[in-house]
Protein backbone atom coordinates (compact mmCIF):
# COMPACT_ATOMS: atom_id res chain seq x y z
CA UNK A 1 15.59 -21.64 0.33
CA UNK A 2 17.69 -18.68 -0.28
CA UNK A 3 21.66 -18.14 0.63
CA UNK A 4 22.28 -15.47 3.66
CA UNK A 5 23.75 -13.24 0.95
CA UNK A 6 20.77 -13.62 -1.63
CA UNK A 7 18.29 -13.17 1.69
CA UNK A 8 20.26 -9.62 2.12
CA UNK A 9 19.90 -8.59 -1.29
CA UNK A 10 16.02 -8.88 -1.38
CA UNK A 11 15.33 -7.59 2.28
CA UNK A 12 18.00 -4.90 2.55
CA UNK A 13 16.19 -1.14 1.48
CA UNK A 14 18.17 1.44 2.28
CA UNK A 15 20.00 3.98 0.45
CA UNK A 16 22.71 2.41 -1.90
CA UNK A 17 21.50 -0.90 -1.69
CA UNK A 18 20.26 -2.66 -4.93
CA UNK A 19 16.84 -3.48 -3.68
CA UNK A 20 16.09 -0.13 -2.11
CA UNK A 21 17.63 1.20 -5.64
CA UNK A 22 14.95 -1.29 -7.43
CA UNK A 23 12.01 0.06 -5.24
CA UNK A 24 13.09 3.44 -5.62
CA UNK A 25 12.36 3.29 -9.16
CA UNK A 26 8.10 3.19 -8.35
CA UNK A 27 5.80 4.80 -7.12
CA UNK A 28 4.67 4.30 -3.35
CA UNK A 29 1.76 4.90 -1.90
CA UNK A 30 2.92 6.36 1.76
CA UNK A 31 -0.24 7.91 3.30
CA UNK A 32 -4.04 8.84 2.97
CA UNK A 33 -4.67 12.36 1.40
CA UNK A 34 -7.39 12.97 4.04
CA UNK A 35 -4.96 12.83 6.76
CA UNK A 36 -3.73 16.19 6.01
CA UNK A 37 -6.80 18.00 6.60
CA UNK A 38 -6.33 18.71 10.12
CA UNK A 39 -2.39 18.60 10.48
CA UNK A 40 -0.67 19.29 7.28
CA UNK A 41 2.88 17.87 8.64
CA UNK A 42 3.84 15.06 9.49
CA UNK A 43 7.09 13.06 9.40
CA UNK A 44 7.59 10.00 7.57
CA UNK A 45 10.20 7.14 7.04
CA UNK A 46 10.61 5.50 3.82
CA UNK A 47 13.07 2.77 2.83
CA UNK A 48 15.32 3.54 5.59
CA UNK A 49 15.04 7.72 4.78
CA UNK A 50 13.53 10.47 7.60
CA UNK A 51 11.42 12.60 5.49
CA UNK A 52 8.68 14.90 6.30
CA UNK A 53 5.37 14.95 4.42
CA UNK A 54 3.36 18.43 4.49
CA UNK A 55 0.70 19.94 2.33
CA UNK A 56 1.50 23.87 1.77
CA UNK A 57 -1.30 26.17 2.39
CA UNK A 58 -1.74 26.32 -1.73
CA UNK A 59 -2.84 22.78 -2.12
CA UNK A 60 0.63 21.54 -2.73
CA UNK A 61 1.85 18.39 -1.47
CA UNK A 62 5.64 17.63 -0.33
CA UNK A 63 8.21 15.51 0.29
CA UNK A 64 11.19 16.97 2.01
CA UNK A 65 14.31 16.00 3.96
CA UNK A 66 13.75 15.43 7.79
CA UNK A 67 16.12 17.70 8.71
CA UNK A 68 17.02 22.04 7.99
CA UNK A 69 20.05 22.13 5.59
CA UNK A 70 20.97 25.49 7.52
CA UNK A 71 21.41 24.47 11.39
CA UNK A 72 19.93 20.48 11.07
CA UNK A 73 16.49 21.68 12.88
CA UNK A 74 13.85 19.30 12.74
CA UNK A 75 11.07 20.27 9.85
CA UNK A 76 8.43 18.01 11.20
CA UNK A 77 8.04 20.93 13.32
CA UNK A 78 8.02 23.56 10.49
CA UNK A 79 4.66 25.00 8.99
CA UNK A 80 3.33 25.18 5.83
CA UNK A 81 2.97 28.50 3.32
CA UNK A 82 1.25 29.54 0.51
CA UNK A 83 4.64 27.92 -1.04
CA UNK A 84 6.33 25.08 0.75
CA UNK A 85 7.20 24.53 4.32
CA UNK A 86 8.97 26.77 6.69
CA UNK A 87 11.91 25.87 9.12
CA UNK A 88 10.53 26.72 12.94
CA UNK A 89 13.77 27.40 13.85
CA UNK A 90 15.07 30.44 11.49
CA UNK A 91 12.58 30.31 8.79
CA UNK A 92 14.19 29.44 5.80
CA UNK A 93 11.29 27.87 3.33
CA UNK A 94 11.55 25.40 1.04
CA UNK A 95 9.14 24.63 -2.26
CA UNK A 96 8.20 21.25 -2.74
CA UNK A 97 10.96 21.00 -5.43
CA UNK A 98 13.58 21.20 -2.58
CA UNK A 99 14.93 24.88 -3.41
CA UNK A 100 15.38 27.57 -0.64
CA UNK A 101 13.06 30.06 -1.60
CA UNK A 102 13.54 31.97 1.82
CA UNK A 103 16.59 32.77 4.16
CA UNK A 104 14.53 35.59 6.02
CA UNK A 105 17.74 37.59 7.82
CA UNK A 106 19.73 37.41 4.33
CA UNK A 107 17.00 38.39 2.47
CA UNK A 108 16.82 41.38 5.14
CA UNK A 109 20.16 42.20 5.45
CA UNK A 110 22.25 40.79 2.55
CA UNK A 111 19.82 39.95 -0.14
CA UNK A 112 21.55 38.26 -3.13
CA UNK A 113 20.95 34.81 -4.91
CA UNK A 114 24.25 33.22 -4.16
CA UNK A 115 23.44 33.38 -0.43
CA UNK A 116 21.05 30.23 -1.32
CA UNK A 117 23.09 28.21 -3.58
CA UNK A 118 23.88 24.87 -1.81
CA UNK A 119 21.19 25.19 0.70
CA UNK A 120 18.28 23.28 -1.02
CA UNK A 121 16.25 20.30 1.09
CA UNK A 122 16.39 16.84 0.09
CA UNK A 123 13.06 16.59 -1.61
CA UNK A 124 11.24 14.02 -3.63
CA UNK A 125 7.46 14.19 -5.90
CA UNK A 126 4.42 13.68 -4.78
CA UNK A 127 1.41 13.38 -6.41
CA UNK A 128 -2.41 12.35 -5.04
CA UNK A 129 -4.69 10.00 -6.95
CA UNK A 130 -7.73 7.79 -5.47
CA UNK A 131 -7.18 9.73 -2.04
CA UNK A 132 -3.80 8.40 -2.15
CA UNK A 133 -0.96 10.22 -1.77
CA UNK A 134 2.25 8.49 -3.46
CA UNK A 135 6.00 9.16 -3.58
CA UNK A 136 8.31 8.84 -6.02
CA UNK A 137 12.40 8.34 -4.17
CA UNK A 138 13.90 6.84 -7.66
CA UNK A 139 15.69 8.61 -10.29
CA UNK A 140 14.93 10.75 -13.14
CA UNK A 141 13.02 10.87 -14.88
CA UNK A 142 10.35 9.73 -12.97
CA UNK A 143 7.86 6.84 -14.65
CA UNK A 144 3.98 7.51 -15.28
CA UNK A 145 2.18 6.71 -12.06
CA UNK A 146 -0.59 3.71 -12.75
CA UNK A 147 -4.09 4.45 -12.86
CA UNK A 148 -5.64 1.45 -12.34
CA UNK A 149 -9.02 0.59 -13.36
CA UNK A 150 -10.63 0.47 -10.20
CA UNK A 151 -9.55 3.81 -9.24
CA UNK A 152 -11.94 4.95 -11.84
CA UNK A 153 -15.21 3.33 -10.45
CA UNK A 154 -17.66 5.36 -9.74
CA UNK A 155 -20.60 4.91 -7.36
CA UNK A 156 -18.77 3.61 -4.71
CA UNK A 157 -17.86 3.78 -0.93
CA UNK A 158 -13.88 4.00 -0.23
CA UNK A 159 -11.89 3.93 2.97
CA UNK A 160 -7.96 3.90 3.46
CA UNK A 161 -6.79 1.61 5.92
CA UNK A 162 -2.93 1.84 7.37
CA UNK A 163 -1.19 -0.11 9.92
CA UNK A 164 2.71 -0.55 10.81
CA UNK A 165 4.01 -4.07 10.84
CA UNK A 166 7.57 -4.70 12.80
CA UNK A 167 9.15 -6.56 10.43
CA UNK A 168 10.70 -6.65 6.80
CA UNK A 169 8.78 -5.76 3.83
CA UNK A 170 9.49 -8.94 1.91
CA UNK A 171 7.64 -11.67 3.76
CA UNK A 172 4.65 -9.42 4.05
CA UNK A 173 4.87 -9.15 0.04
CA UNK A 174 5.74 -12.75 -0.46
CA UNK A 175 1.94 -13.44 1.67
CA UNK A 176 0.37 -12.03 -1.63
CA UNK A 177 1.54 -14.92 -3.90
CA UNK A 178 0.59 -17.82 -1.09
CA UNK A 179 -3.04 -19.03 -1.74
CA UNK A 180 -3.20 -21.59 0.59
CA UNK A 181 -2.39 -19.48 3.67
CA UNK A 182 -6.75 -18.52 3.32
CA UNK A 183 -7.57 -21.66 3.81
CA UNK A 184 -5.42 -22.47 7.28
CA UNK A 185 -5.06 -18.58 8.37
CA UNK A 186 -8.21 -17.23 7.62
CA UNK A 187 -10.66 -19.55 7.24
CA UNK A 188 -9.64 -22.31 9.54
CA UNK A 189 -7.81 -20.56 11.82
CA UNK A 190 -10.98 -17.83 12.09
CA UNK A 191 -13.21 -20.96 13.09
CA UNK A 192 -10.69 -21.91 16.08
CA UNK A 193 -10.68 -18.67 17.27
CA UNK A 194 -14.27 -18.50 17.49
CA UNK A 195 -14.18 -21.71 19.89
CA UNK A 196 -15.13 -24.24 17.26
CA UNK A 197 -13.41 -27.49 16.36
CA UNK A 198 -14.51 -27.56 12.85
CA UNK A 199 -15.91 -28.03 10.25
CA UNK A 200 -12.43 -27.51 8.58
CA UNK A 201 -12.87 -24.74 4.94
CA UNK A 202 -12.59 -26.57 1.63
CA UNK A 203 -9.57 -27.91 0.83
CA UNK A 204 -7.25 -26.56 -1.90
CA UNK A 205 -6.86 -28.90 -4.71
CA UNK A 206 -5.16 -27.32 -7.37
CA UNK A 207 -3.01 -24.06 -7.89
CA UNK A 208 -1.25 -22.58 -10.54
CA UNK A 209 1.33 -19.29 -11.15
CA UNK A 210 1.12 -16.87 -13.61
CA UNK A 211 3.50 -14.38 -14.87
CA UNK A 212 2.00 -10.75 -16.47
CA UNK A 213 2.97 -7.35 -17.33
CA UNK A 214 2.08 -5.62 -13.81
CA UNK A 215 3.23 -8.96 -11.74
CA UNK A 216 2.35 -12.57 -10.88
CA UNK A 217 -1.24 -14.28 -10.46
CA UNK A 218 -2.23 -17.30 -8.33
CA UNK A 219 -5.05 -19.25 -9.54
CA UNK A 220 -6.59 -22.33 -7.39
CA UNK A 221 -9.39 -24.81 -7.44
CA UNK A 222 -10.72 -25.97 -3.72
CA UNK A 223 -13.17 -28.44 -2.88
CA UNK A 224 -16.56 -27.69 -4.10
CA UNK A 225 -14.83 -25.92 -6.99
CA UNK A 226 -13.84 -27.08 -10.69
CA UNK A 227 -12.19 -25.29 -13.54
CA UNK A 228 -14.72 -23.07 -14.58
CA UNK A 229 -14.40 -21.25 -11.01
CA UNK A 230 -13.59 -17.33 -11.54
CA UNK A 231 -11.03 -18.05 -9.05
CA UNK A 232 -9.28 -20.74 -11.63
CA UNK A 233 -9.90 -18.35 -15.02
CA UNK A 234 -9.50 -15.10 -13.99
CA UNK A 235 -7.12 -15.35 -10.20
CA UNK A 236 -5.71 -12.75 -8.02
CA UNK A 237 -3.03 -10.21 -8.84
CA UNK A 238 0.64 -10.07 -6.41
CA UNK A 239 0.90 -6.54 -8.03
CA UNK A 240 4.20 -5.56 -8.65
CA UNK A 241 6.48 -4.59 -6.75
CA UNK A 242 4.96 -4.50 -4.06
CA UNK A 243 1.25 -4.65 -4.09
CA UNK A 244 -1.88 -7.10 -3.83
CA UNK A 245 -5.04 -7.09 -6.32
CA UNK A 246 -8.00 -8.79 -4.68
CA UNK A 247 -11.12 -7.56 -6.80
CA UNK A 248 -12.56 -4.99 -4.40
CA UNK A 249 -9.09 -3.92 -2.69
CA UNK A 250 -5.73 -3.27 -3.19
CA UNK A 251 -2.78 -3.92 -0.54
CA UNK A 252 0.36 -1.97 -0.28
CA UNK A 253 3.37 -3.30 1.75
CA UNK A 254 5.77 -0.20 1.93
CA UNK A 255 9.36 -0.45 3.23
CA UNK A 256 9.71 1.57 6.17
CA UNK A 257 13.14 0.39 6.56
CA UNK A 258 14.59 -3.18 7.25
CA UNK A 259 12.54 -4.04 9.82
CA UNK A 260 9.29 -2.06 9.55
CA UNK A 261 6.73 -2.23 7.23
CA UNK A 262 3.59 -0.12 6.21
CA UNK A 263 0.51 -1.49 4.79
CA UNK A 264 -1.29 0.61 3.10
CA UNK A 265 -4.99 -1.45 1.62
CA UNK A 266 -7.49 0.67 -0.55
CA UNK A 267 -11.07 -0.55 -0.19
CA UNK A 268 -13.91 0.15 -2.63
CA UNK A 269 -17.62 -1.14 -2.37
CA UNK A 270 -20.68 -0.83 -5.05
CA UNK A 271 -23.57 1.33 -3.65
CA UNK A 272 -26.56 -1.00 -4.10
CA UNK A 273 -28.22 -0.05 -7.50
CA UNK A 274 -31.23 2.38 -7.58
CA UNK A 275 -29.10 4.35 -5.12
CA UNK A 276 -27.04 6.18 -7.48
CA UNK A 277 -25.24 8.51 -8.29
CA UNK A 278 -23.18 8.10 -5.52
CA UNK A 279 -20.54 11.06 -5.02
CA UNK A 280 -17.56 10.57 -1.76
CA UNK A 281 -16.16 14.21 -1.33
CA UNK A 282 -13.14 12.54 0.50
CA UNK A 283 -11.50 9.53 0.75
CA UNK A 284 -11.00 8.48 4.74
CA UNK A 285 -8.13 7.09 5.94
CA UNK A 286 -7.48 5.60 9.79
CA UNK A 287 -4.73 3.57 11.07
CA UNK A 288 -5.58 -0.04 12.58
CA UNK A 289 -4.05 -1.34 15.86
CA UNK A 290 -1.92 -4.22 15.73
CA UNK A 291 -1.76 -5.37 19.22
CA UNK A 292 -4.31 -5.71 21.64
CA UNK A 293 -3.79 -4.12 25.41
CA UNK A 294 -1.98 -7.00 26.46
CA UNK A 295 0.32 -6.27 24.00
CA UNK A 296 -0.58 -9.66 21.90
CA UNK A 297 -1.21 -8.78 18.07
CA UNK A 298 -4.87 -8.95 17.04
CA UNK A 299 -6.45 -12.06 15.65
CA UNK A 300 -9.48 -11.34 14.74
CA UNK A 301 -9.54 -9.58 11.52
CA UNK A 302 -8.26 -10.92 8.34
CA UNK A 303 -5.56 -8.53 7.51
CA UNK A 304 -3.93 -8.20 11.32
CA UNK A 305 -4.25 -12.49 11.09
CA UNK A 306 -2.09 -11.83 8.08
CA UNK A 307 -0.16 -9.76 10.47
CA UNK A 308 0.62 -12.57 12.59
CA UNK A 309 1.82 -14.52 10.19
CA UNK A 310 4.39 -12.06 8.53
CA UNK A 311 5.65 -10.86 12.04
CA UNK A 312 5.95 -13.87 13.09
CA UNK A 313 8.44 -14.78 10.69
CA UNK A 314 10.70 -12.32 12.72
CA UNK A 315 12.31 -9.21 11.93
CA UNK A 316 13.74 -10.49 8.57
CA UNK A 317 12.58 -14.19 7.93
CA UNK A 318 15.70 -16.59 7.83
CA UNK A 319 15.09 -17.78 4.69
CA UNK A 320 18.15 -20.26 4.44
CA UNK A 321 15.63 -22.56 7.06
CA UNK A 322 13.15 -22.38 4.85
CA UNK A 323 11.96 -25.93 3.32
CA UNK A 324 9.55 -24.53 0.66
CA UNK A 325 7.00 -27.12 -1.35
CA UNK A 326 4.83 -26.90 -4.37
CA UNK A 327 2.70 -24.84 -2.92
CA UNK A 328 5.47 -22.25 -2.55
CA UNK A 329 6.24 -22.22 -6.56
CA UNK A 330 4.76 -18.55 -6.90
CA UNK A 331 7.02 -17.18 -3.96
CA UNK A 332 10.17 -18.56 -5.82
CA UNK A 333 8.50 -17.08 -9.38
CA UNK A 334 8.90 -14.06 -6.71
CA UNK A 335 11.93 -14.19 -6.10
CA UNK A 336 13.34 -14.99 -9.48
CA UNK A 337 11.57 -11.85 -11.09
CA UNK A 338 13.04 -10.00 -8.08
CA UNK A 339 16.33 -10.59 -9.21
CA UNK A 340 15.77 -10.79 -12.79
CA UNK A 341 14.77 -6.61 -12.06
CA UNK A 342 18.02 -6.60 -10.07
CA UNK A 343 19.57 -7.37 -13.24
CA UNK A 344 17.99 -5.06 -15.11
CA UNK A 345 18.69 -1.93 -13.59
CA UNK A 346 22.82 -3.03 -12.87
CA UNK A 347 22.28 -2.87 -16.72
CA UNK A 348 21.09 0.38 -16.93
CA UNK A 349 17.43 -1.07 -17.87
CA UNK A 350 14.20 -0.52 -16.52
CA UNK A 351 12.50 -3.44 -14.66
CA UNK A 352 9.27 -4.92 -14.79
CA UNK A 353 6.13 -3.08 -14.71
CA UNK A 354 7.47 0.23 -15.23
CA UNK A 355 5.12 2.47 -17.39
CA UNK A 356 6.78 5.20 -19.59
CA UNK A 357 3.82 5.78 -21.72
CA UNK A 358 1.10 8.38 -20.50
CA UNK A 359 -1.53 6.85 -22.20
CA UNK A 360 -0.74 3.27 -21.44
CA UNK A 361 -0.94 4.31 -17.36
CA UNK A 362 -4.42 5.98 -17.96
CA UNK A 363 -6.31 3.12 -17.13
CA UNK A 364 -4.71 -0.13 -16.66
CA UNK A 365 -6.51 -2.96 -16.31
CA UNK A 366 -6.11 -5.95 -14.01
CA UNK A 367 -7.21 -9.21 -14.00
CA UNK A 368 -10.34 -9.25 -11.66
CA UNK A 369 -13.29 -11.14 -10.79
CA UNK A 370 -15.51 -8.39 -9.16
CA UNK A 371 -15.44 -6.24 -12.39
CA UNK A 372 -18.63 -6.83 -13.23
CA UNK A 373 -20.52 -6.21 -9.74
CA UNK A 374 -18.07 -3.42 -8.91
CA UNK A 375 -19.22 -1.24 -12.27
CA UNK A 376 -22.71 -2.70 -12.87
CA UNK A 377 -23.81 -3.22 -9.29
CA UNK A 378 -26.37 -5.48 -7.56
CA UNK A 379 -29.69 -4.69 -6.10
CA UNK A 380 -29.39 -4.92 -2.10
CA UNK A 381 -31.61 -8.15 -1.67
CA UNK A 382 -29.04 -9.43 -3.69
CA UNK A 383 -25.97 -9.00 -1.85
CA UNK A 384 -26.56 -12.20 0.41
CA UNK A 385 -26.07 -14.45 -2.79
CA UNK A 386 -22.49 -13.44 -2.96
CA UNK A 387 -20.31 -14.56 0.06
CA UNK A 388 -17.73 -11.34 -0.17
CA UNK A 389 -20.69 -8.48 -0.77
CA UNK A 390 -22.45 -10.27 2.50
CA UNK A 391 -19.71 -10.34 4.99
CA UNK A 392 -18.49 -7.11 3.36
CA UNK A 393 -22.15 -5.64 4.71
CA UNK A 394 -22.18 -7.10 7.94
CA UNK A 395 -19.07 -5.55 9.02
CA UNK A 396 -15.60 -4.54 8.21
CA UNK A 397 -13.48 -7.48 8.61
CA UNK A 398 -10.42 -6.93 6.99
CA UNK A 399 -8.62 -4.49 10.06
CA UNK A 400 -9.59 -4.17 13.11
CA UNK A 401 -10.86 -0.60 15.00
CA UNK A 402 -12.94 1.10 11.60
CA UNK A 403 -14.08 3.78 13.63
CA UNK A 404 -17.18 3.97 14.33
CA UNK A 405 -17.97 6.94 12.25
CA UNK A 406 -17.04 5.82 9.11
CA UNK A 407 -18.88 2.67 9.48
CA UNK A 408 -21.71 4.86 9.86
CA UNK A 409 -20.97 6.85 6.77
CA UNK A 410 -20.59 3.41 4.72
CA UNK A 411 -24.08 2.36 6.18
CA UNK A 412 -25.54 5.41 4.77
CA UNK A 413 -23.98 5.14 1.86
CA UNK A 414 -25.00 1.73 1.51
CA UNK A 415 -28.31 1.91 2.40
CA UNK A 416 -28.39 -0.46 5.83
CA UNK A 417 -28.05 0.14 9.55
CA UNK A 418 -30.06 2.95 11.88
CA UNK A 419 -27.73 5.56 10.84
């Protein structure tokens, strides 16, 4: 268990606090790229900050303050230039650096450069890779945003998936170092809530926690399993700070502020071989529903179960109740490196995983099991030997409400279905 004041420290993201100074100093992934093809604002809140997200009529993306450092108007409602976004209310424009570059009646009337000193917008870098769009809210200079390997796959069928959790980031993070939650939460709990009393998954028999460069890794061994199990050699990835590695998708959970969370997953799937090359213009993105019309949150799919469990945790998990076992050694690992980072930067040090060197972020590679399928491919008959590439086929079960167009784009691109 943690003390009160330890619990603060970790969950606590806001400005001035150490952990929102710690996540600051990342990258975060804070929407799909494709969302921004029909409305090119749209405000955001990041580790307790109102910002507004736009994408200027150039291309640019940007990351300003929420509000017009002339008269405090709201620039969610501004639109976007050839340069930056515009203030609705008196038109002063801002480039995605934050500088005024516009004071329309000044310019008019009393044109000179001092007019604009002290009037730039909050603003912080964006930058778009794998249809992501990512922000950087830390200090300068800024480190090398990752390119992990998978981003570089070709021949393959991607889809963003986002969905807003009420509750602090930390316990949905701390789900990505828990193994044995899949067995009772997913797989067990999935057979209940299809009205059956068993059988029960296999049992997990052995685990073990790894420490690497770009985070921690669970490994396990469950019945029907022994050592030479991909899932004992090779694991999954809790990438740091705030991420999850799974083979064929990553998970993002992204402070909104104490008591919201975003998760952001990344999903990739092989074409079938003999149908490549296989080229996605765009990357789509939707947002999954949480709660059902009743207002209950969603059971069925694997990611809103995962939901359950982090929400229902409450807004920031008490963690001085906690009574954690051995199967809970990676989430103290967790919290350890957590504070070990703390440490770091009170000492004017970077923290873990931070990448300063260009080269070293051009490609870096995690441990993964699905490598080999996910670059090589398999033919389609062959799918239904592999547990994940079957259920992956027979329908998107990781969030609920894909709509029902892009299921019909990843049929085609697949290969299966009426179309």
């Amino acid at each position: 268990m943690l003390t009160a004041a330890n619990n603060e420290t970790l969950t606590r993201v806001g400005p001035g606090t150490p952990m929102g100074g710690l996540l600051r100093r990342y990258w975060m992934p804070i929407a799909g790229a494709s969302e921004f093809d029909a409305n090119p604002v749209r405000p955001v809140r990041l580790c307790g900050e109102d910002l507004v997200l736009y994408k200027d009529l150039g291309g640019r993306y940007g990351l300003v303050g929420r509000h017009c450092p002339h008269r405090r108007a709201d620039m969610s409602y501004g639109y976007v230039e050839d340069e930056g976004i515009r203030c609705s209310y008196h038109g002063w424009t801002y480039a995605a650096s934050g500088r005024c570059i516009a004071q329309p009646y000044e310019d008019t009337t009393n044109p000179s450069a001092r007019s604009r000193h002290g009037c730039d917008i909050l603003a912080y870098p964006v930058r778009e890779l794998a249809g992501l769009l990512w922000a950087y809210l830390g200090p300068a200079p800024a480190p090398e945003l990752p390119i992990y390997e998978p981003f570089t796959w070709e021949n393959g069928f991607r889809e963003i998936v986002l969905a807003e959790a009420p509750c602090n980031w930390l316990q949905c993070q701390e789900n990505s170092i828990d193994p044995v939650h899949f067995e009772w939460m997913h797989d067990n709990w999935t057979t209940r809530l299809q009205g059956q009393r068993g059988p029960y998954a296999p049992r997990h028999l052995k685990l073990k926690f790894e420490e690497f460069d770009h985070g921690l890794i669970y490994k396990r061994v469950r019945e029907g399993m022994d050592e030479t199990s991909d899932y004992w050699t090779v694991g999954r990835v809790a990438l740091w700070p705030i991420g999850f590695f799974l083979g064929m998708h990553f998970e993002w959970r992204v402070p909104i502020d104490d008591v919201n969370t975003l998760s952001i997953a990344w999903f990739f799937m092989r074409v079938p071989k003999g149908r490549e090359p296989y080229v996605q213009d765009s990357i789509p993105a939707w947002m999954s529903p949480i709660r059902d019309a009743q207002g209950r949150l969603i059971t069925s799919h694997v990611i809103n179960q995962d939901i359950v469990g982090w929400v229902g945790q409450g807004t920031i998990a008490d963690r001085t109740k906690e009574n954690l076992r051995s199967s809970d050694v990676g989430v103290g690992m967790m919290r350890k490196r957590f504070f070990d980072d703390l440490a770091a930067v009170a000492d004017g040090r970077d923290p873990s995983a931070i990448i300063r060197d260009p080269a070293a972020a051009r490609r870096v590679r995690l441990p993964n099991m699905m490598t080999g399928y996910c670059v090589d491919g398999v033919a389609l008959a062959d799918h239904d030997k592999h547990p994940l590439l079957k259920a992956r086929l027979q329908g998107f079960r990781h969030h609920y409400g894909q709509p029902e167009h892009i299921r019909r784009a990843f049929e085609r691109a697949m290969g299966i279905g009426a179309h």
